[in-house]
N, C-alpha and C. Protein backbone atom coordinates (compact mmCIF):
# COMPACT_ATOMS: atom_id res chain seq x y z
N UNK A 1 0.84 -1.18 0.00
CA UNK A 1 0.00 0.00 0.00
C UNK A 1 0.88 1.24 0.00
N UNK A 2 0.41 1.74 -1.16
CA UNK A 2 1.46 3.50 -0.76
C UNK A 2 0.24 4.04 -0.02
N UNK A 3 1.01 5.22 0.39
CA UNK A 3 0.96 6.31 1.03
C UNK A 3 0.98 7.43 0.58
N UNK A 4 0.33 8.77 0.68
CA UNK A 4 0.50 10.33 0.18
C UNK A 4 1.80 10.89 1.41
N UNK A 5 1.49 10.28 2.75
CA UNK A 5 1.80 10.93 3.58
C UNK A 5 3.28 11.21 3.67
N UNK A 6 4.01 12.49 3.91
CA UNK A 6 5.43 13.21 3.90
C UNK A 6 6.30 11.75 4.78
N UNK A 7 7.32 12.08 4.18
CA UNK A 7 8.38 11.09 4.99
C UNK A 7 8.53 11.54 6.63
N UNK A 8 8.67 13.15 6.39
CA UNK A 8 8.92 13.85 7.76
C UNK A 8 7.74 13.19 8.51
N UNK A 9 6.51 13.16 8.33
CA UNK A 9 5.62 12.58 9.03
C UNK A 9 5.91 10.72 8.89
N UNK A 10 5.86 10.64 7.82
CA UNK A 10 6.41 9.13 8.50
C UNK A 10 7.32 8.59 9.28
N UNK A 11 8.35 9.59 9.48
CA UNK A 11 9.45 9.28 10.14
C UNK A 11 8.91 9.40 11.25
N UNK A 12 7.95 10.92 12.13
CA UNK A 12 7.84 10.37 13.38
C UNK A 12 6.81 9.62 13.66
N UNK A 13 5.76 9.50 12.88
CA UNK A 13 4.95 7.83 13.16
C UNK A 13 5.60 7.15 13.46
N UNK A 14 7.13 6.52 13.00
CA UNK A 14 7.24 5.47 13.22
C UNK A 14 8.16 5.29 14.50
N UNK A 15 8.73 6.88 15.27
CA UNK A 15 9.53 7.35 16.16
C UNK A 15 8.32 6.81 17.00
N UNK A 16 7.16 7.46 17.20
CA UNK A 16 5.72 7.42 18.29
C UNK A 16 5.88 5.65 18.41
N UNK A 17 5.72 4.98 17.32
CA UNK A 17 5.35 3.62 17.00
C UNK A 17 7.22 3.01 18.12
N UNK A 18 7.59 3.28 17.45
CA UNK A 18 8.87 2.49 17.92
C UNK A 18 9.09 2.60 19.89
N UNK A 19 8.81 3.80 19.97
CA UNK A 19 8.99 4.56 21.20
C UNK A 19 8.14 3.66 22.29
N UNK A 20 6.76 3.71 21.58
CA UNK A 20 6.14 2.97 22.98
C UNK A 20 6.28 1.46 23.13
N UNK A 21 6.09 1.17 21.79
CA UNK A 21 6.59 -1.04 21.73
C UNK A 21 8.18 -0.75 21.99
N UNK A 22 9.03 -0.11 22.62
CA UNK A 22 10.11 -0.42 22.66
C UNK A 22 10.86 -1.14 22.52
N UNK A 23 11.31 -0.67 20.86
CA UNK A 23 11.78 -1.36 19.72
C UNK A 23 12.85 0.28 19.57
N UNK A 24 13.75 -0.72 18.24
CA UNK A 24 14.83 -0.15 17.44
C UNK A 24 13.52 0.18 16.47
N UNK A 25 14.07 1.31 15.56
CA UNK A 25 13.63 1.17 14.26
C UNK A 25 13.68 0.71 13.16
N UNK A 26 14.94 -0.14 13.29
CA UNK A 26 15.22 -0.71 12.37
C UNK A 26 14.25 -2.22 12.51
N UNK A 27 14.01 -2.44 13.91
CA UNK A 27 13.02 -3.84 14.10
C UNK A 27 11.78 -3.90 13.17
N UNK A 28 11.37 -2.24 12.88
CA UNK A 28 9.77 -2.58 12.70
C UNK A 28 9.96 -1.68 11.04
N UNK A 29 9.04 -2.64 10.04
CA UNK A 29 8.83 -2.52 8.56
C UNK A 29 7.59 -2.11 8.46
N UNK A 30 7.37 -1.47 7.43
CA UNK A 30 5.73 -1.02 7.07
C UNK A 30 5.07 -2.39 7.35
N UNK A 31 5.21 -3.36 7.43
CA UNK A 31 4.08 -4.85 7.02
C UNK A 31 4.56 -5.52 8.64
N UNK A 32 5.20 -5.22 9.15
CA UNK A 32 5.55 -6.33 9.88
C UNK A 32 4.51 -5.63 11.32
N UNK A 33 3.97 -6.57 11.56
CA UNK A 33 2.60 -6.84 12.77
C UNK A 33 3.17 -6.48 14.03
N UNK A 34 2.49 -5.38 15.00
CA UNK A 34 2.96 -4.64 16.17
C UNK A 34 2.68 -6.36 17.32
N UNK A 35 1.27 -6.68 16.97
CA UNK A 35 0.69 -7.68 18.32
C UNK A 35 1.69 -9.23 17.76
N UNK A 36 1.80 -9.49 16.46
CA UNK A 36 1.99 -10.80 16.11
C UNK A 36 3.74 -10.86 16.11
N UNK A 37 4.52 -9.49 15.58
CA UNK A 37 5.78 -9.21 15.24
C UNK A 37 6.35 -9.16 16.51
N UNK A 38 5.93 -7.97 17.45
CA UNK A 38 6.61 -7.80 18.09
C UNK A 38 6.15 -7.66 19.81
N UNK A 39 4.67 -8.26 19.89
CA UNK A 39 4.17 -8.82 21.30
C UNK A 39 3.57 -7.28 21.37
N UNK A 40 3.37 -6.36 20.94
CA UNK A 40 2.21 -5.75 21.35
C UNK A 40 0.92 -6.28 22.14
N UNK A 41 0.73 -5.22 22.78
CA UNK A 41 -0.96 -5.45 23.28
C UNK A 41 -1.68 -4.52 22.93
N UNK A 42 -3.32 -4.68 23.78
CA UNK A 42 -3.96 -3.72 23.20
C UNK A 42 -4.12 -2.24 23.36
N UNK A 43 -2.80 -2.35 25.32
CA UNK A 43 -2.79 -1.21 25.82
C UNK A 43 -1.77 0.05 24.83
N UNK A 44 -0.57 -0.40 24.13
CA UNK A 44 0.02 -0.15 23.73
C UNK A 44 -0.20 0.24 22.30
N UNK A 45 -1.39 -0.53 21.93
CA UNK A 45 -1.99 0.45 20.56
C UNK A 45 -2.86 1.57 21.29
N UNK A 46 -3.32 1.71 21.91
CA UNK A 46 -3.85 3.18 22.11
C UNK A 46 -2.87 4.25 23.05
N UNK A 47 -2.07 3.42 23.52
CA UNK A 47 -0.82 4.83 24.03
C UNK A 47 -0.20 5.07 22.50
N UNK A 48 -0.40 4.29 21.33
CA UNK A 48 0.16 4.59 19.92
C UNK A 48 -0.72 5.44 19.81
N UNK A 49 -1.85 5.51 19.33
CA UNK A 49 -3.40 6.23 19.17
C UNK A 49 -3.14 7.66 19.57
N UNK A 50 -2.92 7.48 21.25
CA UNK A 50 -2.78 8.77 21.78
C UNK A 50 -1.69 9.29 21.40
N UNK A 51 -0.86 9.19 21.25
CA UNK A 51 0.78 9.93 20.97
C UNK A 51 0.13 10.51 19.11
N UNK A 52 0.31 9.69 18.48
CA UNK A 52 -0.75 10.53 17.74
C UNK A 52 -1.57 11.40 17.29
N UNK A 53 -2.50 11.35 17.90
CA UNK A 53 -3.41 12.35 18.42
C UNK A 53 -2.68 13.68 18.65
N UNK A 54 -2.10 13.29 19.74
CA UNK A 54 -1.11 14.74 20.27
C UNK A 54 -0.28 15.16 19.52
N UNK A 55 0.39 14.14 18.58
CA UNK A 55 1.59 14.83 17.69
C UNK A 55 1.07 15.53 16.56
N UNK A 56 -0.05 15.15 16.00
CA UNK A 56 -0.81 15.25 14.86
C UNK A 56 -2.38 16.47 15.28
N UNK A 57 -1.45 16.59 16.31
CA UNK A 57 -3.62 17.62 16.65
C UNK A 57 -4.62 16.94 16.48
N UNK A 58 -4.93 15.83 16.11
CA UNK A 58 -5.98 14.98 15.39
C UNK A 58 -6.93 14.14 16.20
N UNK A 59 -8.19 13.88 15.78
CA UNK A 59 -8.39 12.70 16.55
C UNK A 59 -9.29 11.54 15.81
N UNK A 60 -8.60 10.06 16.31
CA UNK A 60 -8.42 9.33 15.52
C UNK A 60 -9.62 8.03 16.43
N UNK A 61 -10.72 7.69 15.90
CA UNK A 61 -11.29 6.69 16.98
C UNK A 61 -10.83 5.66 17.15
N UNK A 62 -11.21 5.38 18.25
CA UNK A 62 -10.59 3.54 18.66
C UNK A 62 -11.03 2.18 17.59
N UNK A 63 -12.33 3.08 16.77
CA UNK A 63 -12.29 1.69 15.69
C UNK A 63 -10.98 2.07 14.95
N UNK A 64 -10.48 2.65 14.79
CA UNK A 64 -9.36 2.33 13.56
C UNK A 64 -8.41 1.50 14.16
N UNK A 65 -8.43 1.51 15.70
CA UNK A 65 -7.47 0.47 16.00
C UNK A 65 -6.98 -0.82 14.88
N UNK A 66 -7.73 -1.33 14.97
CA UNK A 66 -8.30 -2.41 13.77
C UNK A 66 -7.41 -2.27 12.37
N UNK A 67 -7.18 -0.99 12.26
CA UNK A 67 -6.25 -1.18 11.12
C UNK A 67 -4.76 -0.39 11.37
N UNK A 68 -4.75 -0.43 12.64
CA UNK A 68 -3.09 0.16 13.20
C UNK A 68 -2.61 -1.04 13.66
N UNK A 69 -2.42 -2.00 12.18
CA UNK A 69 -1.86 -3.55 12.86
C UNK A 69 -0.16 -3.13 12.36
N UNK A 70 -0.04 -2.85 11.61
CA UNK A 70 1.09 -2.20 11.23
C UNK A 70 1.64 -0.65 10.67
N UNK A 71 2.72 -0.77 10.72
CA UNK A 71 2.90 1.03 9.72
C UNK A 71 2.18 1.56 8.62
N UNK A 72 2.16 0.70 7.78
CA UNK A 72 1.54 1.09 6.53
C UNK A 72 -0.16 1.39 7.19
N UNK A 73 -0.97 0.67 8.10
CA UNK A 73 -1.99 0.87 8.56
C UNK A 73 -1.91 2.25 9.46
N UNK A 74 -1.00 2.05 10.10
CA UNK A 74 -1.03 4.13 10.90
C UNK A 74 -0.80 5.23 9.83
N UNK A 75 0.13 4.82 8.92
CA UNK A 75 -0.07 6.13 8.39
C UNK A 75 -1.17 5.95 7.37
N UNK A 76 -1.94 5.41 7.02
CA UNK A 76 -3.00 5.31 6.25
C UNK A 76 -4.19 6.28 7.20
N UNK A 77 -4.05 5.77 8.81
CA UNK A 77 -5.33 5.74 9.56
C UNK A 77 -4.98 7.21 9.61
N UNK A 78 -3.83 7.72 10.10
CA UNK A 78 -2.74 9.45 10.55
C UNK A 78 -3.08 10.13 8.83
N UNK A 79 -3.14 9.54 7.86
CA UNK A 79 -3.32 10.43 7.00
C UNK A 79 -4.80 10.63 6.97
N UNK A 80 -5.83 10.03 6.83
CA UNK A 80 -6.94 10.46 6.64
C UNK A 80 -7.46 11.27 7.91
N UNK A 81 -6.98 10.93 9.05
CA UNK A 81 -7.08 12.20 10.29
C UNK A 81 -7.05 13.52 9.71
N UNK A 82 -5.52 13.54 9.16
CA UNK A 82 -5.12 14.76 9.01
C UNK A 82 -5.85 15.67 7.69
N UNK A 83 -6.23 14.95 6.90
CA UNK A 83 -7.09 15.20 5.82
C UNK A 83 -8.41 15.55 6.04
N UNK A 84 -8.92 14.98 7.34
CA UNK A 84 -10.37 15.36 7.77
C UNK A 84 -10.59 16.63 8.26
N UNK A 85 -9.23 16.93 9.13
CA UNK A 85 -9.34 18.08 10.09
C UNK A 85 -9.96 19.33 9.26
């Protein structure tokens, strides 16, 4: 899946993303699964959610959880936020 969204913004999606599953960045790929890849839970997708939110001004509902299984899914979910506002 591409993306519209700026690198600068992808880069810190994936800073927010890396930061709270405390991970390298180099661990985590657009495709590779936060819960299945790298033991995520469900608390840790919405401290993702929220960091988000805050970095982005945005707000993003808890159904999209559902598709913040990986990178390519946050910035999909972070771009149409930002597009709504």
């Amino acid at each position: 899946m591409t993306t519209s969204i700026d690198t600068d913004r992808q880069a810190r999606i994936k800073e927010i993303v890396c930061d709270v599953l405390e991970l390298e960045e180099d661990e985590v790929t657009g495709s590779s699964l936060f819960k299945e890849d790298h033991g995520a839970d469900s608390l840790r997708a919405i401290e993702i959610l929220a960091g988000l939110e805050k970095e982005f001004k945005v707000t993003i509902d808890q159904s999209e959880l559902e598709r913040m299984v990986n990178l390519d899914g946050v910035y999909a979910v972070v771009e149409e936020a930002i597009n709504a506002k």
